[in-house]
Protein backbone atom coordinates (compact mmCIF):
# COMPACT_ATOMS: atom_id res chain seq x y z
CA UNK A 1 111.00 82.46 107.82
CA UNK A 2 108.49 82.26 110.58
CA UNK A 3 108.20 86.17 110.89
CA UNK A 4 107.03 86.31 107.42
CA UNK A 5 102.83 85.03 107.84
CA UNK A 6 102.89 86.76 110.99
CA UNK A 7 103.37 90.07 109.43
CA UNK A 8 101.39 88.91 106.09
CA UNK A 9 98.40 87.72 108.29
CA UNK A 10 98.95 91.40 110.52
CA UNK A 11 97.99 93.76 107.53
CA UNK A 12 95.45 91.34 106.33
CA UNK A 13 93.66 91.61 109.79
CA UNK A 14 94.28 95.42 109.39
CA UNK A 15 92.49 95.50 105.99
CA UNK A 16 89.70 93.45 106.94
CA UNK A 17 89.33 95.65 110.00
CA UNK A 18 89.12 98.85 107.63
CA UNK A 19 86.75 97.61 105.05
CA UNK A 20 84.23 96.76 107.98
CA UNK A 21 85.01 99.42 109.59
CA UNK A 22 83.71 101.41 106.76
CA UNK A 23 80.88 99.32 105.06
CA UNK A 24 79.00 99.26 108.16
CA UNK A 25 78.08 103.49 108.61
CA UNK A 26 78.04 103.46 104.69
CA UNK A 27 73.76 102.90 104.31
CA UNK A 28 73.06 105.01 107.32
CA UNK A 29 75.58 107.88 106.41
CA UNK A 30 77.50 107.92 103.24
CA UNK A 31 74.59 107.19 100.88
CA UNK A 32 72.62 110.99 103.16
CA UNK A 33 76.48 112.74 103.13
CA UNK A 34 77.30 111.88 99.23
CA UNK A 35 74.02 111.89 98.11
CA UNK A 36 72.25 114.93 100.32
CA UNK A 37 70.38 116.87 97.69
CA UNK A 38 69.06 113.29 96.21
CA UNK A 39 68.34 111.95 99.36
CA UNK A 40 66.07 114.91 100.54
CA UNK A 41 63.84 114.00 97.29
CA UNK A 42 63.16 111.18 96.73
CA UNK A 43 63.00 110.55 100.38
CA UNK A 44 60.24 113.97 100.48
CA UNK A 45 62.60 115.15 103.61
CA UNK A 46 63.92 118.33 104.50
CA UNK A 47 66.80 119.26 106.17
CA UNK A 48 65.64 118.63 109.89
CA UNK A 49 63.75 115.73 108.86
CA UNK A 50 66.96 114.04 108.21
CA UNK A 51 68.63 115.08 111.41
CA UNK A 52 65.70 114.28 113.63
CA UNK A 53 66.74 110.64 111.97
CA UNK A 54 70.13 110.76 112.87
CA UNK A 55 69.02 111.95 116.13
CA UNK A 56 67.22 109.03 116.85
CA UNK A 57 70.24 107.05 115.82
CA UNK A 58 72.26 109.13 117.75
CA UNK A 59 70.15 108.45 120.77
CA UNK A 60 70.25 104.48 120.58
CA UNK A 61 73.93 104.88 119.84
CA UNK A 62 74.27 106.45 123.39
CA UNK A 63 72.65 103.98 124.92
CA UNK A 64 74.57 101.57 123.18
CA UNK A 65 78.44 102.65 123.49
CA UNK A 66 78.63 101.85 127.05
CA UNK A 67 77.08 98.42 127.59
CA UNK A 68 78.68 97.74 123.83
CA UNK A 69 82.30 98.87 125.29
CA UNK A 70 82.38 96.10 128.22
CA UNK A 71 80.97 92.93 125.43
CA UNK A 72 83.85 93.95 123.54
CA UNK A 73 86.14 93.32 126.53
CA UNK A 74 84.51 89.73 126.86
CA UNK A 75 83.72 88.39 123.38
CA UNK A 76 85.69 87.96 119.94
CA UNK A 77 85.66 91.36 117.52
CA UNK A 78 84.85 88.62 114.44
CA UNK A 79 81.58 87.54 115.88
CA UNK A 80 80.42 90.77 116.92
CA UNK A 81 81.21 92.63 113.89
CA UNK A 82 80.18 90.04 111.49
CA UNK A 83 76.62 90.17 113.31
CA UNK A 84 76.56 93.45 113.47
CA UNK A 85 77.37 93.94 109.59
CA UNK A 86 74.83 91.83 108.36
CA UNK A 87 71.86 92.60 110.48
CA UNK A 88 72.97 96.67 108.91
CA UNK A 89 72.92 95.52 105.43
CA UNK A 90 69.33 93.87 106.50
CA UNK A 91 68.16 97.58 107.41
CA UNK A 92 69.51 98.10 104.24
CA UNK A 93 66.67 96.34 102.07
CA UNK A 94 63.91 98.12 103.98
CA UNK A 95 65.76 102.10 102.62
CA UNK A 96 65.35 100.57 99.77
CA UNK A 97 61.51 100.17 99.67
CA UNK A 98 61.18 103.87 100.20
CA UNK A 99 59.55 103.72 103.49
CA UNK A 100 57.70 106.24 105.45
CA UNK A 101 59.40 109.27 107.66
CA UNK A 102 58.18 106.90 110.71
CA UNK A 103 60.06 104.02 109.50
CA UNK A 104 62.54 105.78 108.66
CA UNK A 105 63.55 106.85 111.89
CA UNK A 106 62.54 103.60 113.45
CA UNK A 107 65.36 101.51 110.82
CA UNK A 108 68.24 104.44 112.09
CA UNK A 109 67.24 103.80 115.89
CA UNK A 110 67.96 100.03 114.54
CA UNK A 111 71.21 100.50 112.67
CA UNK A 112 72.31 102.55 116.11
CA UNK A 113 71.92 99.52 117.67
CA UNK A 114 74.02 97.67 114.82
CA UNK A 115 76.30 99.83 114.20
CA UNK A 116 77.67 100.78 117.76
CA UNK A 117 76.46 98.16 120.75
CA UNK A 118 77.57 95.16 118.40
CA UNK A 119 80.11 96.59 116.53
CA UNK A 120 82.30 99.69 117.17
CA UNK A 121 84.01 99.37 120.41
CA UNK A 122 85.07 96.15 119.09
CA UNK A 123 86.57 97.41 115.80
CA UNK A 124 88.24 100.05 118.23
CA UNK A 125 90.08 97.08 120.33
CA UNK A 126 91.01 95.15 117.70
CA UNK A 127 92.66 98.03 115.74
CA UNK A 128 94.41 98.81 119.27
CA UNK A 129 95.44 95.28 119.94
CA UNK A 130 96.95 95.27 115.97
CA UNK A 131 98.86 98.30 116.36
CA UNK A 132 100.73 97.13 119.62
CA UNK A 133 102.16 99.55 122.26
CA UNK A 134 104.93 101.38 119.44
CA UNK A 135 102.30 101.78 116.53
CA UNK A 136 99.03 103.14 117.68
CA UNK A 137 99.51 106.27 115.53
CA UNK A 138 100.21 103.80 111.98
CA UNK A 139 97.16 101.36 113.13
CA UNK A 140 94.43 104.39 113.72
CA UNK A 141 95.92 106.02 110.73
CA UNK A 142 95.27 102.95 108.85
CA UNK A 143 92.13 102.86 110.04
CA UNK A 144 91.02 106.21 109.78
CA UNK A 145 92.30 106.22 106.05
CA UNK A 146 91.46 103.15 104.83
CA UNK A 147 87.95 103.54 106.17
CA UNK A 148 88.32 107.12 104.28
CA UNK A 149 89.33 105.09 100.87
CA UNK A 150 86.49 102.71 101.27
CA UNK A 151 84.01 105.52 101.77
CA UNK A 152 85.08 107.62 98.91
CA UNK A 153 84.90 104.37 96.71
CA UNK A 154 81.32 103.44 97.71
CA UNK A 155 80.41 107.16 97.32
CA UNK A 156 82.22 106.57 93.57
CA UNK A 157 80.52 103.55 92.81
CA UNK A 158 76.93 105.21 94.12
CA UNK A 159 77.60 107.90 91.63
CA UNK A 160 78.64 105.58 89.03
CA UNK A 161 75.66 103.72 89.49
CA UNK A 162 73.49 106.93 89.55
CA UNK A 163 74.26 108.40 87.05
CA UNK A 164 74.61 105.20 84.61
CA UNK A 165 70.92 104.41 85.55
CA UNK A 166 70.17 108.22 84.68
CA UNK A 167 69.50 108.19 81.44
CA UNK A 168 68.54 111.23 80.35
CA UNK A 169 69.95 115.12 81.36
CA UNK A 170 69.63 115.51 84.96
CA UNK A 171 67.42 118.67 84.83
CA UNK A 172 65.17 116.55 82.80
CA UNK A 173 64.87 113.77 85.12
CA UNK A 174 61.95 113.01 87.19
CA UNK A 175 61.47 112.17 90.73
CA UNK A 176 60.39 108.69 89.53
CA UNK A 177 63.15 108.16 87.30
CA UNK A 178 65.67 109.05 90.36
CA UNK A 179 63.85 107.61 93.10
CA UNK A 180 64.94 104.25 90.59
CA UNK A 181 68.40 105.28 90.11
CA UNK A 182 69.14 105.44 93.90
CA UNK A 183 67.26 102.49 94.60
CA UNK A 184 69.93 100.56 93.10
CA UNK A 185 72.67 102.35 94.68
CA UNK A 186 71.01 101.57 97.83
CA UNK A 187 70.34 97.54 96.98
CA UNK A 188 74.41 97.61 95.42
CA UNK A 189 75.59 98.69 99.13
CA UNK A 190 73.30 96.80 100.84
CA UNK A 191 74.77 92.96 99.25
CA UNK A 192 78.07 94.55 99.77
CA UNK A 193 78.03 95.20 103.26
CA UNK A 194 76.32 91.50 103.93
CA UNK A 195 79.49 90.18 102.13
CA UNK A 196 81.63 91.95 103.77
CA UNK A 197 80.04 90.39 106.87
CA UNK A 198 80.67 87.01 105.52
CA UNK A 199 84.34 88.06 105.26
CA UNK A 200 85.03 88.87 108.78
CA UNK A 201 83.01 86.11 110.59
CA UNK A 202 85.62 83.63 108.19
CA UNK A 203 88.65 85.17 107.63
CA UNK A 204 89.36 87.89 111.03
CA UNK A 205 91.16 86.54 113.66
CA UNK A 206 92.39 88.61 116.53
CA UNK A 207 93.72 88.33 119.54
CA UNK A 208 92.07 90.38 121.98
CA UNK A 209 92.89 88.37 124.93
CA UNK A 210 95.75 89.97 126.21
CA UNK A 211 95.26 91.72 129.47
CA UNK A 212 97.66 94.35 131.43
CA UNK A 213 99.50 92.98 134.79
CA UNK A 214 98.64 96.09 136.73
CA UNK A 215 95.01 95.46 136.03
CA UNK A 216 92.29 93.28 137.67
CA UNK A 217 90.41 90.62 135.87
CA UNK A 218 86.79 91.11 136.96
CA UNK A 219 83.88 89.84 135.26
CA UNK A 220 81.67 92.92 136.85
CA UNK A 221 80.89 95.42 134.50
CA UNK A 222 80.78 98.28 137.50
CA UNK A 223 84.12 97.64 138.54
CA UNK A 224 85.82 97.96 134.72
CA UNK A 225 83.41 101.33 134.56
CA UNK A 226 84.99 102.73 138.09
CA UNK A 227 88.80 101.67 136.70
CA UNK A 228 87.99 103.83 133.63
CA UNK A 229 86.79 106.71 135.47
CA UNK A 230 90.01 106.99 137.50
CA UNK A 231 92.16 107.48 135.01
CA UNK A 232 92.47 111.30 134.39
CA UNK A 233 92.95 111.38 130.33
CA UNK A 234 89.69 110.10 129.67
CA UNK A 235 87.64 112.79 130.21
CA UNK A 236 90.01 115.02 128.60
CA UNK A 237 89.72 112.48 125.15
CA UNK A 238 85.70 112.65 126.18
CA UNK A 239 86.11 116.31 125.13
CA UNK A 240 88.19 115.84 122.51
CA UNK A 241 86.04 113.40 120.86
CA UNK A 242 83.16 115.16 121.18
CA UNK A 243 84.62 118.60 119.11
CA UNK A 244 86.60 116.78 116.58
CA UNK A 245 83.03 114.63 116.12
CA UNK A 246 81.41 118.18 115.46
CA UNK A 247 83.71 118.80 112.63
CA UNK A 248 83.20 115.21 111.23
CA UNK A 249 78.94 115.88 111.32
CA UNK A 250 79.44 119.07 109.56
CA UNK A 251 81.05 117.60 106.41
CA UNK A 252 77.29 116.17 105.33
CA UNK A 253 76.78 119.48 104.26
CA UNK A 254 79.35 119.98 101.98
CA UNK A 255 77.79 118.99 98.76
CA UNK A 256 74.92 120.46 99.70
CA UNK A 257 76.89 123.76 100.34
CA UNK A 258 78.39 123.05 96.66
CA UNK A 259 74.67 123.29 95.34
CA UNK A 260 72.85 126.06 96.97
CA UNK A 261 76.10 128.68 97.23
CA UNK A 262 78.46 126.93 94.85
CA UNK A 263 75.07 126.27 92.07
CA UNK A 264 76.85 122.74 91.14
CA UNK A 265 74.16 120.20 89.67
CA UNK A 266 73.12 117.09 91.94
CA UNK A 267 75.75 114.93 90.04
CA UNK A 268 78.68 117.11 90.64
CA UNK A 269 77.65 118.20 93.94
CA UNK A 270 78.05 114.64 94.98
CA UNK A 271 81.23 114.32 93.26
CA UNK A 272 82.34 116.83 96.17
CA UNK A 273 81.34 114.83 98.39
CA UNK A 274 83.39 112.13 96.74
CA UNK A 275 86.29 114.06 96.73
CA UNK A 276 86.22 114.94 100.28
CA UNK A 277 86.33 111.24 101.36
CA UNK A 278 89.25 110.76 98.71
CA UNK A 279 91.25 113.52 101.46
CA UNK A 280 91.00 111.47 104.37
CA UNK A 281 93.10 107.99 103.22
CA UNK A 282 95.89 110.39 102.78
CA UNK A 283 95.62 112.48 105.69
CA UNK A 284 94.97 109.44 107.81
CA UNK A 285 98.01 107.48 107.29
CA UNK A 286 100.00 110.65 107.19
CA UNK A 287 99.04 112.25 110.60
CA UNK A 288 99.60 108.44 112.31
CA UNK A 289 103.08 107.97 110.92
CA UNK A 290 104.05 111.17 112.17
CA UNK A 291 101.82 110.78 115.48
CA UNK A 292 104.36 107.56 116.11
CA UNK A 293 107.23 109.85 115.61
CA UNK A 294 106.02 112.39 117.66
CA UNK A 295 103.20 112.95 119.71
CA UNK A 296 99.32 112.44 119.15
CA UNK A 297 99.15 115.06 121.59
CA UNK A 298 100.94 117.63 119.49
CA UNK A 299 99.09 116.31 116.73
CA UNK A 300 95.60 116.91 117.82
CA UNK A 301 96.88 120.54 118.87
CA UNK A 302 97.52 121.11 115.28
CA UNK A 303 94.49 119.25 113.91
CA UNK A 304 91.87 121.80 115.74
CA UNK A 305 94.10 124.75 114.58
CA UNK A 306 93.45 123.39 111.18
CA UNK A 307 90.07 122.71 111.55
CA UNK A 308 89.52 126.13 113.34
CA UNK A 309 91.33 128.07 110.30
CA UNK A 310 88.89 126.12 107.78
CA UNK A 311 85.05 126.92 109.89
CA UNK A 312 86.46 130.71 109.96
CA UNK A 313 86.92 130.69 106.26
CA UNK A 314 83.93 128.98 105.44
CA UNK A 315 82.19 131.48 108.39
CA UNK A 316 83.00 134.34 106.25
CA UNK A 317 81.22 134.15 103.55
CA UNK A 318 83.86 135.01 100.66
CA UNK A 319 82.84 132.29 98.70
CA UNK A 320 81.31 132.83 95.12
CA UNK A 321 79.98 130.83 92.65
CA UNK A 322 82.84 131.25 90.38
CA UNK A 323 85.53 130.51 93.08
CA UNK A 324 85.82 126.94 92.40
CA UNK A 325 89.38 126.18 93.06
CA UNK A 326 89.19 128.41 95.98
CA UNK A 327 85.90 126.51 97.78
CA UNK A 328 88.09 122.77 97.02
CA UNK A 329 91.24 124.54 98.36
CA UNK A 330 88.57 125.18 101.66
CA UNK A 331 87.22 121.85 102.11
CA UNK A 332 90.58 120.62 101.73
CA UNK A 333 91.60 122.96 104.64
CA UNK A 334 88.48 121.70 106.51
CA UNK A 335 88.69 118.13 106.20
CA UNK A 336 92.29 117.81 106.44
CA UNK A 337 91.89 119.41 110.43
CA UNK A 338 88.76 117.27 110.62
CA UNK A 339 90.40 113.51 110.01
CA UNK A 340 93.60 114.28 111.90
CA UNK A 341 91.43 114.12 114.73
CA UNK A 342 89.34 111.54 113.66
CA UNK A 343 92.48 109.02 113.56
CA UNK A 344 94.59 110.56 117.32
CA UNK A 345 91.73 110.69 119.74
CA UNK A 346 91.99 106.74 119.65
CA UNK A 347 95.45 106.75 118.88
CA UNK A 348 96.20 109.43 122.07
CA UNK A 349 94.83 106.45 124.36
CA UNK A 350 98.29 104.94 125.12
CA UNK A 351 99.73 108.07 125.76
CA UNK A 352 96.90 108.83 127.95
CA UNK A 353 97.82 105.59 129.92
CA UNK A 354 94.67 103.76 129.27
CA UNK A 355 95.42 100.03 129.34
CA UNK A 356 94.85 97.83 126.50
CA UNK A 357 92.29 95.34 129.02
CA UNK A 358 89.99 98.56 129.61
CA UNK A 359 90.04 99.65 125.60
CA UNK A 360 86.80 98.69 125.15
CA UNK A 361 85.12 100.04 128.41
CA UNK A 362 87.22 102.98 127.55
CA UNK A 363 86.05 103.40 124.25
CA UNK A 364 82.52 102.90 125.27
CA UNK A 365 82.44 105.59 128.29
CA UNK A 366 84.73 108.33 126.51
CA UNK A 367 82.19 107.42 123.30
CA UNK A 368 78.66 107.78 125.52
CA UNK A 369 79.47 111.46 125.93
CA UNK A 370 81.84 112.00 122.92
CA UNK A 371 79.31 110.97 119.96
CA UNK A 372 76.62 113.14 121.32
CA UNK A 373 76.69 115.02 118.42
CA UNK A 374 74.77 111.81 116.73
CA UNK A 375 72.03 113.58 118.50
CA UNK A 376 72.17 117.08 118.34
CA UNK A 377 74.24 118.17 115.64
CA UNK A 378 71.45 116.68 112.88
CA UNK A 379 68.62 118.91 113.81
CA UNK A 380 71.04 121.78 114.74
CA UNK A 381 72.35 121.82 110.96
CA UNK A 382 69.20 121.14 109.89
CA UNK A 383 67.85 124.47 112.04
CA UNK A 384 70.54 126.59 111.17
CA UNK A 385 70.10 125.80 107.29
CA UNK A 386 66.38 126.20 106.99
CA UNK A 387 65.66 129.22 108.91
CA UNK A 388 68.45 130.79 106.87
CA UNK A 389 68.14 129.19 103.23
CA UNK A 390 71.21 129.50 101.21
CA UNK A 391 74.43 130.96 102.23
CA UNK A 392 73.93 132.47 105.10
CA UNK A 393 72.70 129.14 106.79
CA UNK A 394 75.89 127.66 105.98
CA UNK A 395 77.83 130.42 107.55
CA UNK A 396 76.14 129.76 110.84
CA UNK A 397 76.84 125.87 110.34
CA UNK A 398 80.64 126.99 110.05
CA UNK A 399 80.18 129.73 113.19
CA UNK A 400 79.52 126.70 115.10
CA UNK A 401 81.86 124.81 113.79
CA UNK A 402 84.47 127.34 114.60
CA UNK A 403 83.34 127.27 118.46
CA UNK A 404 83.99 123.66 119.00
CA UNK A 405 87.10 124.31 117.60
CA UNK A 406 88.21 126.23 119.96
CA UNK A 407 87.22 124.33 122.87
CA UNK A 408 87.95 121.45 121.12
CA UNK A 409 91.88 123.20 121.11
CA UNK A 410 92.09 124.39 124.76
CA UNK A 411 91.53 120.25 125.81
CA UNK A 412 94.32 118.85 123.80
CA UNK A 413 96.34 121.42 125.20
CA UNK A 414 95.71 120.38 128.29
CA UNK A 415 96.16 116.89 127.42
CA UNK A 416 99.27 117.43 126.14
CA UNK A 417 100.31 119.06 129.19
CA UNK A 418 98.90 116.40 131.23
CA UNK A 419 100.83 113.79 129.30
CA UNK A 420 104.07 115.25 129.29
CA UNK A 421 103.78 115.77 133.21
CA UNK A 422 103.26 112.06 133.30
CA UNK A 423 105.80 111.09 131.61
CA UNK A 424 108.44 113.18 133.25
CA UNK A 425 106.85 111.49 136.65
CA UNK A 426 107.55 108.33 135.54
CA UNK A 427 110.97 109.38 134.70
């Protein structure tokens, strides 16, 4: 009888964590990733206009991981995320005034503050502390997934309320008239996200408290930075990170690959998009039931291999027009590489032998190198597609793509190896 609320309370604490988890990186990169050809109008950007944005995002995030890793080993997930979800949606009212390029890149400096010193490495520890030491694999994959779900039903509801506020064909349709439209997609995330807010700082409670017996308490930051630093996995993870984080930046251009090669319309375009985030729910909580039976190690071998199969295909250039079942048969190939990644590099941290009381310094110094690509990848794409318009743009996208792969392979290899030489150490 007294098992029962425990567990009921458990995957209530897990769903909470997902749907914040997810609502918070929905204004400043679901609306851009479902939305791309919109977003470049009515916004007047081009291509590295919007990645000198998430640049600038990318570069408070960096700052931000770090210092935001050791609060989350000293304060409660509930306050930090709730803060951090409702000072987002906040950011969320000024995108929806249309503002100018330079306050456009000053609000995504400010959600990279949200978003990642407030919020992430705290997500990351509670998710850690809910899975325990047997389940890492099912709680990521959770995660991972259920964040995917939530994305791919704000992108649905976006399109939904799009296209109902459309009223006429879309070829017909002025700037004006969708420069309305997606002003109301914007304000509809923005007073979800604030009530999702409301919903963790009531209703998640977590207990983060627990620390390791073969680990220090200390109070100094320094100290918790030098224990991380020790421990050999990390950088490994730091590389790890970093690749599969590659992959995840290059899925923004997939529905705007489906409208310059594929000729879709802006509507179904984004329905790709859509789509996409419908794969990664599945492939999440797949890859982390299996990752608990297995290895995350193994995992993440098979992940880049995916993911490396999928940037060669795109790379090639075999696509057509007419090839539609082919080009979804692709991304599917793509993205399915891409989020088994996504959930294990967290996942891989007990295997790595990173204890639970250093998760969130972890997170933050294995995160400070590993979401780089916040900053570069942007204006890279953004390069790469406008000095080569159309196709051929893309296929250098998917070129680099490919290379990260690969290095991106050769380090969970190695962690794998590493692992499995620890383990038969340790008898």
């Amino acid at each position: 009888m007294s098992e029962t609320p425990r567990v009921k309370q458990s995957f209530y604490i897990i769903l909470l964590l997902i749907l914040a988890g997810e609502a918070v990186f929905i204004l400043p990169f679901v609306l851009a990733r479902v939305f791309r050809p919109t977003f470049l109008d009515v916004f007047s950007f081009n291509n590295v206009e919007l990645g000198y944005c998430f640049s600038i995002y990318g570069v408070v995030a960096l700052m931000s991981y770090l210092f935001g890793g050791v609060l989350a080993d000293r304060f409660q997930p509930k306050n930090l995320m709730a803060t951090a979800l409702l000072l987002t949606a906040a950011g969320g009212l000024v995108m929806a005034s249309f503002p100018s390029y330079l306050t456009m890149k000053i609000l995504y400096g400010y959600w990279g503050f949200t978003t990642i010193f407030l919020f992430w490495a705290a997500m990351i520890k509670a998710t850690r502390t809910w899975g325990g030491v047997a389940q890492q694999g099912k709680a990521f994959g959770f995660l991972d997934g259920g964040r995917g779900l939530v994305a791919a039903c704000f992108g649905l509801l976006g399109v939904l309320v799009f296209s109902f506020f459309i009223n006429v064909d879309l070829e017909q349709a002025t700037l004006v008239l969708r420069k309305q439209a997606f002003r109301y997609v914007v304000l509809t995330t923005t007073v979800i996200v604030a009530l999702v807010g409301v919903l963790v700082f009531f209703f998640l409670k977590t207990d983060t408290d627990e620390e390791m017996p073969d680990v220090p308490k200390s109070e100094h930051s320094l100290e918790r930075i030098k224990l991380v630093m020790k421990i050999p996995s990390v950088l490994l993870l730091t590389i790890i990170i970093l690749c599969g984080y590659v992959g995840y930046k290059v899925t923004d251009v997939f529905s705007l690959y489906a409208k310059e090669v594929m000729l879709y319309d802006e509507v179904d375009s984004a329905k790709v998009g859509t789509f996409l985030l419908y794969i990664r729910p599945v492939v999440g909580v797949l890859i982390g039931f299996l990752a608990d039976r297995t290895k995350a190690s193994v995992w993440l071998i098979i992940g880049f291999t995916t993911m490396l199969l999928g940037g060669i295909f795109f790379a090639s250039g075999i696509l057509a027009p007419s090839m539609n079942m082919l080009f979804l048969l692709s991304i599917f190939t793509a993205a399915t590489g891409i989020y088994a990644i996504r959930v294990l590099y967290f996942a891989a941290m007990h295997e790595g032998k990173i204890p639970l009381a250093l998760t969130g310094t972890a997170v933050g110094l294995m995160s400070l190198i590993g979401y780089t690509p916040d900053i570069f990848m942007g204006p890279a794409i953004g390069y790469l597609l406008d000095n080569s318009p159309g196709e051929v743009g893309h296929q250098h996208v998917f070129v680099l793509l490919s290379v990260f792969s690969v290095i991106g392979l050769l380090a969970s290899i190695i962690f794998y190896r590493l692992a499995l030489k620890k383990k038969l150490q340790s008898g």
